[in-house]
Protein backbone atom coordinates (compact mmCIF):
# COMPACT_ATOMS: atom_id res chain seq x y z
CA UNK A 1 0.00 0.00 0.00
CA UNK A 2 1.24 3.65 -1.17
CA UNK A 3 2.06 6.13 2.31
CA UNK A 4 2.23 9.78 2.36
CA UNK A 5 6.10 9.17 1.15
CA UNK A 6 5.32 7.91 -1.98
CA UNK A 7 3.75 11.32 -3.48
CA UNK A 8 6.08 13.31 -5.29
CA UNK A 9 7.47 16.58 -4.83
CA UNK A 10 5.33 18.57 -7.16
CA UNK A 11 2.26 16.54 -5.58
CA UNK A 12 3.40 17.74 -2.07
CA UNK A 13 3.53 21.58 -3.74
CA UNK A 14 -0.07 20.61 -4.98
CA UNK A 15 -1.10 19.77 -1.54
CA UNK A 16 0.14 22.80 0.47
CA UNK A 17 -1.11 24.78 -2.77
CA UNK A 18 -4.64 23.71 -1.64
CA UNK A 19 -4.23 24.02 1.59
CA UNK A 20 -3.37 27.77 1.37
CA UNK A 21 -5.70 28.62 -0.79
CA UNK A 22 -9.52 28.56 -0.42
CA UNK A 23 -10.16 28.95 -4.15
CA UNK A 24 -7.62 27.23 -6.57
CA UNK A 25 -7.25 25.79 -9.70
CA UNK A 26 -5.40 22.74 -10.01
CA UNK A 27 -3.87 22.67 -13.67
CA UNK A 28 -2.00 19.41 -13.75
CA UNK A 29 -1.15 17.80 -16.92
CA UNK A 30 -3.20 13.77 -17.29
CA UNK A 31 -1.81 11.29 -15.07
CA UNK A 32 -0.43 13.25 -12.63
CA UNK A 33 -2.11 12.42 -9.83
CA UNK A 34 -4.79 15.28 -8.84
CA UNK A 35 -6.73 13.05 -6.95
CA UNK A 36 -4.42 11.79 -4.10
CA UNK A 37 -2.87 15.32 -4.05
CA UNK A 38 -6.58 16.80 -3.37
CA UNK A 39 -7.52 13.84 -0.86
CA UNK A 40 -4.11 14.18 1.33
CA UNK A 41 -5.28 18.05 1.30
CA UNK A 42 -8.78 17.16 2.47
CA UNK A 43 -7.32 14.57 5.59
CA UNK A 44 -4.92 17.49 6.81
CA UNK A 45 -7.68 20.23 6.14
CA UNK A 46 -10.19 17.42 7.95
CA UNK A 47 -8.54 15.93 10.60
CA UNK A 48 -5.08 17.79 11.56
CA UNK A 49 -6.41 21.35 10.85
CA UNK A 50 -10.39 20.59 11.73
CA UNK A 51 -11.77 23.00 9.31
CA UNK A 52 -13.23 20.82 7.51
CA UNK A 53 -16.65 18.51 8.00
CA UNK A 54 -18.13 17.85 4.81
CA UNK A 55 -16.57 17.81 0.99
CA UNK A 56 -18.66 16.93 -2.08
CA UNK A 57 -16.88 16.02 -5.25
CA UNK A 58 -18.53 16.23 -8.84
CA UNK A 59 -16.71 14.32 -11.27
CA UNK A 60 -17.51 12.43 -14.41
CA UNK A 61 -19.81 9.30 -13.78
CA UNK A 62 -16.81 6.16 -13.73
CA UNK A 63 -14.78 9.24 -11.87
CA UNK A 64 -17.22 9.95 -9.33
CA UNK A 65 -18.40 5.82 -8.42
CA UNK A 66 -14.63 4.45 -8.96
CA UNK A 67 -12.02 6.70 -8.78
CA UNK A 68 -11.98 8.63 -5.62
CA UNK A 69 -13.06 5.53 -3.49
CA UNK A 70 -10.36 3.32 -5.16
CA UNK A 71 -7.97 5.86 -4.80
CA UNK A 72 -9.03 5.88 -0.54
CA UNK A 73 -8.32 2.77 -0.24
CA UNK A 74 -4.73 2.45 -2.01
CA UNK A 75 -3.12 5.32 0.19
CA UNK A 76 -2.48 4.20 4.26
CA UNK A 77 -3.15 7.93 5.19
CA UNK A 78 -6.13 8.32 3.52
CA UNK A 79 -7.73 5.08 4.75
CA UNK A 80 -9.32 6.61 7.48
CA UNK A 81 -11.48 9.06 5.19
CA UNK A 82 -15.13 7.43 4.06
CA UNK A 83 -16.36 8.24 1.05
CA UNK A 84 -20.55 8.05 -0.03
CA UNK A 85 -20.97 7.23 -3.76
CA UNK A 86 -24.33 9.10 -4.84
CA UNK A 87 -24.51 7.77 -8.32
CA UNK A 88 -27.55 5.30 -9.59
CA UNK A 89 -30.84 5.92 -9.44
CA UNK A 90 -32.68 8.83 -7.41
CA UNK A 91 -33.31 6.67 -4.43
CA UNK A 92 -30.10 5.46 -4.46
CA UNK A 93 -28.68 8.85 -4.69
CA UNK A 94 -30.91 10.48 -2.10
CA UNK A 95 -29.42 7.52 0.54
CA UNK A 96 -25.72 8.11 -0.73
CA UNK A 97 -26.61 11.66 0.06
CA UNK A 98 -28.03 11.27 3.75
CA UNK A 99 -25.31 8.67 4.88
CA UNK A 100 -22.88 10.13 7.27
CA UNK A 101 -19.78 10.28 5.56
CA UNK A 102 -16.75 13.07 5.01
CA UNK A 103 -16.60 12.67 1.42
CA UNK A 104 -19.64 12.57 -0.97
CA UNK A 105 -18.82 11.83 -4.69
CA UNK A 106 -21.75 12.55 -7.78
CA UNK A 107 -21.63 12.33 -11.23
CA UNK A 108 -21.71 16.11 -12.85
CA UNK A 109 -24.79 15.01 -14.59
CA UNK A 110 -26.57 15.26 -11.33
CA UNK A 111 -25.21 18.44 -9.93
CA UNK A 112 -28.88 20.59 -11.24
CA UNK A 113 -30.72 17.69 -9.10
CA UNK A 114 -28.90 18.19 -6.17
CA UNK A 115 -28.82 21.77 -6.32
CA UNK A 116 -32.68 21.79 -6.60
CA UNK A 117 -33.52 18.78 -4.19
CA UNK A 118 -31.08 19.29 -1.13
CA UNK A 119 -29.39 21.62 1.20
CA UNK A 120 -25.87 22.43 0.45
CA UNK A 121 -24.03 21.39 3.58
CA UNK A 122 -20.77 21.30 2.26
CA UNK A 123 -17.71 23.00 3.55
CA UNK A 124 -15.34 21.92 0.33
CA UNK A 125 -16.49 21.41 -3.19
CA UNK A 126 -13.91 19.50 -5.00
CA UNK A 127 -14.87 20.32 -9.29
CA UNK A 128 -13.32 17.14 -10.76
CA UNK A 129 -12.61 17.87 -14.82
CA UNK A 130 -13.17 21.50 -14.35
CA UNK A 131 -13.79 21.49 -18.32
CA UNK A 132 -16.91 20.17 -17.84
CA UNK A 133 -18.20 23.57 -16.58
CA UNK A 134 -16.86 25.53 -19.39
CA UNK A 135 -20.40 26.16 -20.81
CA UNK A 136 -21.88 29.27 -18.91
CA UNK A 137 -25.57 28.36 -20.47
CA UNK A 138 -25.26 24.33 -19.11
CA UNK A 139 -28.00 23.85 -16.69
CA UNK A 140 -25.36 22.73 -14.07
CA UNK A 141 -23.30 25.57 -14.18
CA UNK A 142 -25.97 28.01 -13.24
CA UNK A 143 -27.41 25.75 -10.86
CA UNK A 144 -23.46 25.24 -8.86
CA UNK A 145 -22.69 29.23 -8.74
CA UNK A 146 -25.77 30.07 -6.87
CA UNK A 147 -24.49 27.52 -4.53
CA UNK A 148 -21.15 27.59 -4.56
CA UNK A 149 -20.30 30.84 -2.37
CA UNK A 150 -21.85 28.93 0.74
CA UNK A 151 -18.73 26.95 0.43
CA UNK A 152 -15.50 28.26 2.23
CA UNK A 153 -13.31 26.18 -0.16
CA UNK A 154 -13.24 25.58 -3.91
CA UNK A 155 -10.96 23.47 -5.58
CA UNK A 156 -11.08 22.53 -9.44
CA UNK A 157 -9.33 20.54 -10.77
CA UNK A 158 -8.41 19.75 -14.68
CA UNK A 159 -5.68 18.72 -16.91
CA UNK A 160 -6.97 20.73 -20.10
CA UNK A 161 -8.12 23.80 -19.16
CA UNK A 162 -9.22 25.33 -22.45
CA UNK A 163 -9.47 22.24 -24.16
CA UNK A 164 -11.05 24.03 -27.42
CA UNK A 165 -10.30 27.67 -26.72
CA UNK A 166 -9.59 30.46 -23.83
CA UNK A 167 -13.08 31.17 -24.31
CA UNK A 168 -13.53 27.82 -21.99
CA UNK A 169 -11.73 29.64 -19.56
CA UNK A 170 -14.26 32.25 -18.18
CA UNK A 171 -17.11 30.05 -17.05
CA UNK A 172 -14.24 27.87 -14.96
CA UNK A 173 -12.44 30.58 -13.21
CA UNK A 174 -15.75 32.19 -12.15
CA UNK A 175 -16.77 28.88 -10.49
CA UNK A 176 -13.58 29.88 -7.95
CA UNK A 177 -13.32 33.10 -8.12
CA UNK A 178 -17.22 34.73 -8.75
CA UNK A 179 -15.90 36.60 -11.54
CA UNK A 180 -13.20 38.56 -9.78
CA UNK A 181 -10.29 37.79 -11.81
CA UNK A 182 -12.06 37.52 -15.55
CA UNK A 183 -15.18 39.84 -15.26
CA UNK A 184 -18.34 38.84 -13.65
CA UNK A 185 -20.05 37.90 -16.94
CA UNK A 186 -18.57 36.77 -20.58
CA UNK A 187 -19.37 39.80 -22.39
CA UNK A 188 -17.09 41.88 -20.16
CA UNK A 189 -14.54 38.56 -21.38
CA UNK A 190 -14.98 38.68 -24.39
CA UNK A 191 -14.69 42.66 -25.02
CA UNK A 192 -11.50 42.54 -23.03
CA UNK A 193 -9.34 39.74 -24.90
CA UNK A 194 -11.53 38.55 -27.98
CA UNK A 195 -12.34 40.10 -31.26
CA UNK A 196 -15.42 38.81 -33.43
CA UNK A 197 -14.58 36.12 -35.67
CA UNK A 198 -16.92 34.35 -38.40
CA UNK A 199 -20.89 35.45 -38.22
CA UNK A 200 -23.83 36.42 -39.88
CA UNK A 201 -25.66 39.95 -38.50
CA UNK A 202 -25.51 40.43 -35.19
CA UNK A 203 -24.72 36.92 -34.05
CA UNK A 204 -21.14 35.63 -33.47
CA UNK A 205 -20.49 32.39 -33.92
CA UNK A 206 -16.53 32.70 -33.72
CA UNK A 207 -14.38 34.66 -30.88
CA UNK A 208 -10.81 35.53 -31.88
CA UNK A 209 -8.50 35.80 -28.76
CA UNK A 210 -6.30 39.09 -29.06
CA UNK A 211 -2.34 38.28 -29.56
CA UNK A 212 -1.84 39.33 -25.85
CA UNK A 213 -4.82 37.60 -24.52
CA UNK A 214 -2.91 34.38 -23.32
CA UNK A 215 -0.33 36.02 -21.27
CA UNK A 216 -2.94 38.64 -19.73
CA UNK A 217 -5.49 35.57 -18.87
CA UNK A 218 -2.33 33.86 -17.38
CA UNK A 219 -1.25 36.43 -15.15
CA UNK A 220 -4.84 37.42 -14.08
CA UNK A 221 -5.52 33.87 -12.96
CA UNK A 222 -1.63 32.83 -11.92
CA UNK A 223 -2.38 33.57 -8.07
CA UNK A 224 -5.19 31.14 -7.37
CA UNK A 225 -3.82 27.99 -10.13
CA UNK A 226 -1.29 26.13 -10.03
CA UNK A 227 -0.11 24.41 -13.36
CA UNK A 228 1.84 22.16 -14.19
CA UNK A 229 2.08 19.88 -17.61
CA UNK A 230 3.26 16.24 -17.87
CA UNK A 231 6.72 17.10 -19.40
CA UNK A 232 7.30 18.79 -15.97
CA UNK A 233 7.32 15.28 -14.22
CA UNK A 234 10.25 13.26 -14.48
CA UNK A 235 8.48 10.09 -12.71
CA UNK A 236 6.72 9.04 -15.92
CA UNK A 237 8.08 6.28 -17.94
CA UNK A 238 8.36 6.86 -21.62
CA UNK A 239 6.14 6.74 -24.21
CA UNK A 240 6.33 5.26 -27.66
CA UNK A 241 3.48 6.48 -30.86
CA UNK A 242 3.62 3.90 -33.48
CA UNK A 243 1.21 4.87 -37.01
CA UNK A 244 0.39 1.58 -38.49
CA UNK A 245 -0.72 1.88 -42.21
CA UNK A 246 -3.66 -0.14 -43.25
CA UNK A 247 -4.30 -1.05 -47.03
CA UNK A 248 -7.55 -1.44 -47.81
CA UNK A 249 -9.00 -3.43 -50.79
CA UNK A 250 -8.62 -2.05 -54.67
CA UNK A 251 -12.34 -2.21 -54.60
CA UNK A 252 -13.34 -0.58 -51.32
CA UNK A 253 -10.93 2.34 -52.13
CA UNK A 254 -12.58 3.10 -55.69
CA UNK A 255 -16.35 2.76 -53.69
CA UNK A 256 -14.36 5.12 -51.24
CA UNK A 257 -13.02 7.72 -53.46
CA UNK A 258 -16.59 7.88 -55.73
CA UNK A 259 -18.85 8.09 -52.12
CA UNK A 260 -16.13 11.19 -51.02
CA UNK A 261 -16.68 12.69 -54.27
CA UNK A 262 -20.52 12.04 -55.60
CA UNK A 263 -21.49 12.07 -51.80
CA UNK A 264 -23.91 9.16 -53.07
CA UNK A 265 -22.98 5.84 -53.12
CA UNK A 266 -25.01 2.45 -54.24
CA UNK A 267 -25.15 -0.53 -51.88
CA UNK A 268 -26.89 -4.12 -51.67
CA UNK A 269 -28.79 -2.81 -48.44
CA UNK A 270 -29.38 0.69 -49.94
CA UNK A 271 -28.34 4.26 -51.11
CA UNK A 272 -25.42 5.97 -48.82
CA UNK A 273 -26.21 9.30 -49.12
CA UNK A 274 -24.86 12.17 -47.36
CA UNK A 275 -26.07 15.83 -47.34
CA UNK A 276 -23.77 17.62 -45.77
CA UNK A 277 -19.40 17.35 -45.50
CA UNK A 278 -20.03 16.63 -41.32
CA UNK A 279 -21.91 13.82 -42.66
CA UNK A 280 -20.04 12.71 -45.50
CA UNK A 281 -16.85 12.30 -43.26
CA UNK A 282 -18.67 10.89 -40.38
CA UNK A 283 -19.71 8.54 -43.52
CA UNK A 284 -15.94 8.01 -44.30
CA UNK A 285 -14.36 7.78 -41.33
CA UNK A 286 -17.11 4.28 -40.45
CA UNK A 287 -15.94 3.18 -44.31
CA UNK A 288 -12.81 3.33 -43.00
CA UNK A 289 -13.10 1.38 -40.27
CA UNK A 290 -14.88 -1.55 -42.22
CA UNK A 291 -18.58 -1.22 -42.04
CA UNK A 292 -21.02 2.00 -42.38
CA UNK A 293 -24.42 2.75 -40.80
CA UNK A 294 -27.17 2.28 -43.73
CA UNK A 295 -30.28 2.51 -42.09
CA UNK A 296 -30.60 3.22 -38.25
CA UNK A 297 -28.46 0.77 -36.34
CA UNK A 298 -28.71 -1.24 -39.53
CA UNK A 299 -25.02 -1.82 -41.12
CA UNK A 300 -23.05 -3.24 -43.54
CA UNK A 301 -19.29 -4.47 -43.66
CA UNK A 302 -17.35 -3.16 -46.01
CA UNK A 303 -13.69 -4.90 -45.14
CA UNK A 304 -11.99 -6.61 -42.08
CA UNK A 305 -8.54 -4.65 -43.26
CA UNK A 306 -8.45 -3.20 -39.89
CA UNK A 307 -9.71 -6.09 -37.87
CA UNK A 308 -7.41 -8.15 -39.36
CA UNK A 309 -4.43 -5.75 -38.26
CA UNK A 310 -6.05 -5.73 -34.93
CA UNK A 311 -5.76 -9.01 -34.46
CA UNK A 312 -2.40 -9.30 -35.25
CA UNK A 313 -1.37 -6.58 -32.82
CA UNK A 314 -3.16 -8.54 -30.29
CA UNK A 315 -1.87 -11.65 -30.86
CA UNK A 316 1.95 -10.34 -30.84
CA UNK A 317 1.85 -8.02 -27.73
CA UNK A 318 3.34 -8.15 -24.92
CA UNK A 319 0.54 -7.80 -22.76
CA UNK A 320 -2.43 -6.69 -22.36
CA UNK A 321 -4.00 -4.24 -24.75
CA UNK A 322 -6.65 -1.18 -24.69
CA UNK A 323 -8.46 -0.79 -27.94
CA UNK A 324 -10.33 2.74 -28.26
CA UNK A 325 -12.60 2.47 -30.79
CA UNK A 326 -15.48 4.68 -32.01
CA UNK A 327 -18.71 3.19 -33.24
CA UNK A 328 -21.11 1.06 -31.82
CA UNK A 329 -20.47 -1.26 -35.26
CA UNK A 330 -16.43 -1.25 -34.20
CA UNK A 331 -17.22 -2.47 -30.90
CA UNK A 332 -19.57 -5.37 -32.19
CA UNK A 333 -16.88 -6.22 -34.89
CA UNK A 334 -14.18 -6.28 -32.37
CA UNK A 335 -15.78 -8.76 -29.96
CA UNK A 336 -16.91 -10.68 -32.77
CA UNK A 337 -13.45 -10.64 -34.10
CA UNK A 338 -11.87 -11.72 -30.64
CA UNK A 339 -14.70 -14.79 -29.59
CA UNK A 340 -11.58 -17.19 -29.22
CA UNK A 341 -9.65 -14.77 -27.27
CA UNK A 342 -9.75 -15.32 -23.62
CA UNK A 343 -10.26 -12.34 -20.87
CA UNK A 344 -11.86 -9.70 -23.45
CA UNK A 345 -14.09 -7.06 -22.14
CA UNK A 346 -16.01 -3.81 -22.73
CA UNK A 347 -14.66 -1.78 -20.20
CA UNK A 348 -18.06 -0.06 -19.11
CA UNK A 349 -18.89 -0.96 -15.69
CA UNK A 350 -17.32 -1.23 -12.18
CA UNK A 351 -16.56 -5.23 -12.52
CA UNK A 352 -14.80 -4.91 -15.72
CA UNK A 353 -12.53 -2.07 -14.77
CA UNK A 354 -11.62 -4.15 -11.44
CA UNK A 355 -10.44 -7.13 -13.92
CA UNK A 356 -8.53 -4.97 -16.35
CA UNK A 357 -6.42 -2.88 -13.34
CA UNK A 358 -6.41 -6.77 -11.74
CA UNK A 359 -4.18 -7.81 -14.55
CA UNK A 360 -7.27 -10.62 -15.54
CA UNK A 361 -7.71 -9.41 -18.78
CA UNK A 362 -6.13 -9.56 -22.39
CA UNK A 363 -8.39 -7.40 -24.33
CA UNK A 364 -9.81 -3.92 -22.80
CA UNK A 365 -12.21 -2.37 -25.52
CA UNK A 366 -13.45 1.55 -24.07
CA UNK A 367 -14.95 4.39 -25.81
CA UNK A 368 -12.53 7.55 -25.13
CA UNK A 369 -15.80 9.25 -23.93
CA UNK A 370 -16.60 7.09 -21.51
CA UNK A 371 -12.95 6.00 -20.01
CA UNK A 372 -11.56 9.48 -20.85
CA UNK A 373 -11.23 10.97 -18.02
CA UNK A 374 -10.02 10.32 -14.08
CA UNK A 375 -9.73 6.43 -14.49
CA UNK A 376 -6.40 4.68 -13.11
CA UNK A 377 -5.76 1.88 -15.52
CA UNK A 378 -2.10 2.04 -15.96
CA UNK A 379 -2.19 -1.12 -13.56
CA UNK A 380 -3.72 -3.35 -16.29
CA UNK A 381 -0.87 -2.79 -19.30
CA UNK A 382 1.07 -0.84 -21.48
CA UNK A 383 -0.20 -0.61 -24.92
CA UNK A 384 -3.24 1.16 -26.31
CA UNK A 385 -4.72 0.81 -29.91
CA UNK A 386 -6.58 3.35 -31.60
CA UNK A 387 -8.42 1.05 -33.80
CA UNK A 388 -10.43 4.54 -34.85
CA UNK A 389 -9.04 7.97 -33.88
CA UNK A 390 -11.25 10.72 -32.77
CA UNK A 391 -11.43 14.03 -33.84
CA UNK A 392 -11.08 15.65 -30.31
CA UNK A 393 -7.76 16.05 -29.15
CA UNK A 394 -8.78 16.64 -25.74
CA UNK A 395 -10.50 13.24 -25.46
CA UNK A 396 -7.43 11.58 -27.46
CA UNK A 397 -4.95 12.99 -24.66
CA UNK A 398 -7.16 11.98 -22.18
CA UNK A 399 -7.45 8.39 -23.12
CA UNK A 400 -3.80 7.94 -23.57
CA UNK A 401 -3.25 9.21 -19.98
CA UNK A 402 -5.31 6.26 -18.82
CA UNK A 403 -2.12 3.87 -18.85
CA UNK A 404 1.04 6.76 -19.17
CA UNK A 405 -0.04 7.96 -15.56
CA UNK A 406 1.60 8.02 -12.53
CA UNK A 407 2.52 4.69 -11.41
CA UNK A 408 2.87 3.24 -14.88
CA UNK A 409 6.50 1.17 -14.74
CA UNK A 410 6.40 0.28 -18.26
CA UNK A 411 7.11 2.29 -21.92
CA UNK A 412 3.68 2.94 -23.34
CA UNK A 413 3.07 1.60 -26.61
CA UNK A 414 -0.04 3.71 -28.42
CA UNK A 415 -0.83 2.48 -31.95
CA UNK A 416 -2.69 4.26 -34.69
CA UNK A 417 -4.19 2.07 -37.32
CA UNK A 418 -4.61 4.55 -40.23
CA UNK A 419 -6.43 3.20 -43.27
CA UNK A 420 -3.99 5.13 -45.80
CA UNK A 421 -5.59 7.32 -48.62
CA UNK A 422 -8.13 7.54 -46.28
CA UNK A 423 -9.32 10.49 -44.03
CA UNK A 424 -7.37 8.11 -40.90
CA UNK A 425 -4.51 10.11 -42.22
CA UNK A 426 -6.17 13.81 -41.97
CA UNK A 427 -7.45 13.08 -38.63
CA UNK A 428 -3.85 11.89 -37.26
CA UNK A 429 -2.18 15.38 -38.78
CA UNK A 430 -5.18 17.12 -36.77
CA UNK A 431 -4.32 15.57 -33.49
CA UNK A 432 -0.40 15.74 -33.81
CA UNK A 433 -0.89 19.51 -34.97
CA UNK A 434 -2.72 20.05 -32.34
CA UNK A 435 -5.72 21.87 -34.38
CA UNK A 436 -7.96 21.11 -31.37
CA UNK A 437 -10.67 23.89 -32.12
CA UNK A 438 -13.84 23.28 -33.72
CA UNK A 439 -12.97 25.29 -36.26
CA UNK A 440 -9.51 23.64 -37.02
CA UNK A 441 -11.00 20.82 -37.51
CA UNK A 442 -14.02 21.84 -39.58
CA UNK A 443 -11.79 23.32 -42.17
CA UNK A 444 -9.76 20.37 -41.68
CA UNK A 445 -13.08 18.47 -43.03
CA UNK A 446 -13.19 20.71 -45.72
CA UNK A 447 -9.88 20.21 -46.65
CA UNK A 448 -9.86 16.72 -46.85
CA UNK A 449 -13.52 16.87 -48.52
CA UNK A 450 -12.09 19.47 -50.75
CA UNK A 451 -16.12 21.18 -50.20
């Protein structure tokens, strides 16, 4: 079991950083272990300090019922903390709630329904993926800043602050600060450090951050957030991209190339049609995988060029693997694919993320939605296999950090299978360009489209 001597330095700075401020932002770069740094805060601010009788975390659902409760019991010093896990069902929330515990955890989907429904009786409110607040019309984050000033402490925590855009920031910092440091509403943001971008009239639909906006945003925020990015930890074991070219059938490519162009395309089952270039590479991007939605959850394979790679990634590694995959049609083909294979599983409930950090399995298959964030897998294996790349750079980083995390003793091994002359290969120069925003990777559609 892990003591109080096993955190690093810069997780002992994150602690104290906490503990001295009542408001903070905890910037830390993915894998770098927010969670026991926020935890050994709460025991000193709990029990050495006694300020402290009641914290409630919001976190992301797997976050909120696994993480902070797993993380508890790893750490001697924390065991003496109990957590309540208010995630299911409204009854079983409402007796999560009521339990006497110091530590209540609920999924940020239910923040509105506990802001409406219950008293806020909490001394600490711990913001768990701090992104997720960075809409300032999202029903949850007007329902936490009414409550959130009855709450001496504030901590959020986050590896990507401005996943997309500074324009994430405002909505994030006001949670800590109540608009103090960035202007008590966006407009007073956005006249300070944005210009108007792309529109039509009087509506916006694009903000353009001014060349000194960064460094002024920094600065204004720099005394309540600490930040600190992965390449400033020298405790993480290397890590090792590998782009894997797949060649896909003669016939499949010519279907490929006259679907991208005619944006109509004649099959057995159908007519692919697409009406729009978001649609026509969401079209693509399936094709390229090996099978393509025709009608509803109705679809047809087009080639196993990828599963057939798969396999033979599986079959030759040294260890287990995590396959992130995209559609609900790549994760029936995968299991299909993988029958023989012993310990395989979807890695979408409590159970199957015990067997994977256990060691018991072979085959992990996650979504990088729904394992994105706050899990600790790095226990389970090394190597991760984008079977189909996402568009979202955030949610890319994020899944990777699932195994090169803190506590990871082995070099990573991440795999791209990239379906060449395909748009695979546009969507890999996105994410290692880093065009995260939405419009980067629009006109990156376009591009590739050539609409």
């Amino acid at each position: 079991m892990l003591t109080r001597d096993d955190l690093h330095p810069y997780q002992v700075r994150a602690v104290q950083y906490i503990k001295d401020h009542r408001q903070c932002g905890l910037f830390l770069g993915m894998g770098l272990g927010k969670t026991a740094s926020t935890l050994t805060a709460i025991v000193d601010l709990m029990y050495q300090d006694f300020e402290l009788r009641s914290v409630l975390v919001i976190a992301p659902l797997r976050v909120a019922r696994d993480t902070w409760t797993n993380e508890v019991e790893s750490w001697a010093h924390l065991r003496g903390l109990t957590v309540s896990v208010a995630v299911g069902t409204a009854v079983e929330r409402k007796r999560a709630l009521e339990a006497k515990a110091d530590i209540y955890t609920i999924n940020r989907d239910n923040v509105t329904w506990l802001c409406n429904n219950f008293p806020w009786t909490y001394d600490m409110c711990v913001i768990d993926e701090l992104s997720s607040f960075k809409s300032p019309d999202s029903k949850r984050f007007k329902a936490l800043r009414g409550k959130l000033p009855s709450s001496t402490r504030v901590v959020g925590l986050t590896g990507t602050p401005a996943p997309n855009s500074l324009m994430d920031l405002w909505s994030q910092i006001y949670l800590l600060d109540k608009g103090e440091r960035l202007g008590k509403n966006l407009t007073r943001y956005r006249m300070r450090w944005f210009r108007p971008g792309k529109g039509k009239g009087y509506v916006v639909y694009e903000w353009i951050a001014l060349p000194y906006a960064l460094e002024q945003i920094t600065e204004a925020i720099s005394d309540i957030t600490m930040s600190m990015t992965r390449d400033d930890s020298k405790d993480l074991p290397p890590v090792h991209y590998i782009d894997l070219p797949v060649s896909l059938p003669d016939s499949v490519m010519e279907d490929y190339k006259r679907y991208k162009r005619e944006m109509i395309l004649e099959l057995p089952e159908g007519t692919l049609t697409a009406d729009s270039a978001g649609v026509l590479a969401n079209k693509l991007r399936q094709y390229a995988n090996g099978a393509v939605y025709v009608d509803g959850d109705y679809y047809r394979e087009i080639h196993t060029a990828k599963i057939d790679a798969l396999l033979e990634l599986v079959e030759f590694a040294d260890g287990p693997v995590l396959v992130a995959y995209e559609y609900k049609h790549d994760k029936n083909r995968i299991l299909a694919a993988l029958r023989g294979t012993k310990g395989v599983a979807v890695l979408d409930s409590a159970e199957s993320m015990r067997a994977w950090t256990a060691g018991n399995l072979r085959v992990g298959i996650g979504h990088p939605a729904s394992i994105g964030h706050g899990l600790n897998l790095q226990s389970g294996g090394h190597t991760i296999i984008w079977y189909s790349l996402t568009w979202s750079l955030e949610l890319y980083q994020q899944y990777n950090a699932r195994l090169h995390r803190q506590g990871q003793t082995e070099q990573v091994q991440i795999y791209h299978l990239i379906a060449k002359g395909t748009i695979d290969e546009r969507i890999l120069q996105v994410l290692g360009g880093k065009e995260s925003t939405q419009s980067a990777v629009l006109e990156a559609v376009r591009e590739e489209l050539s609409l």
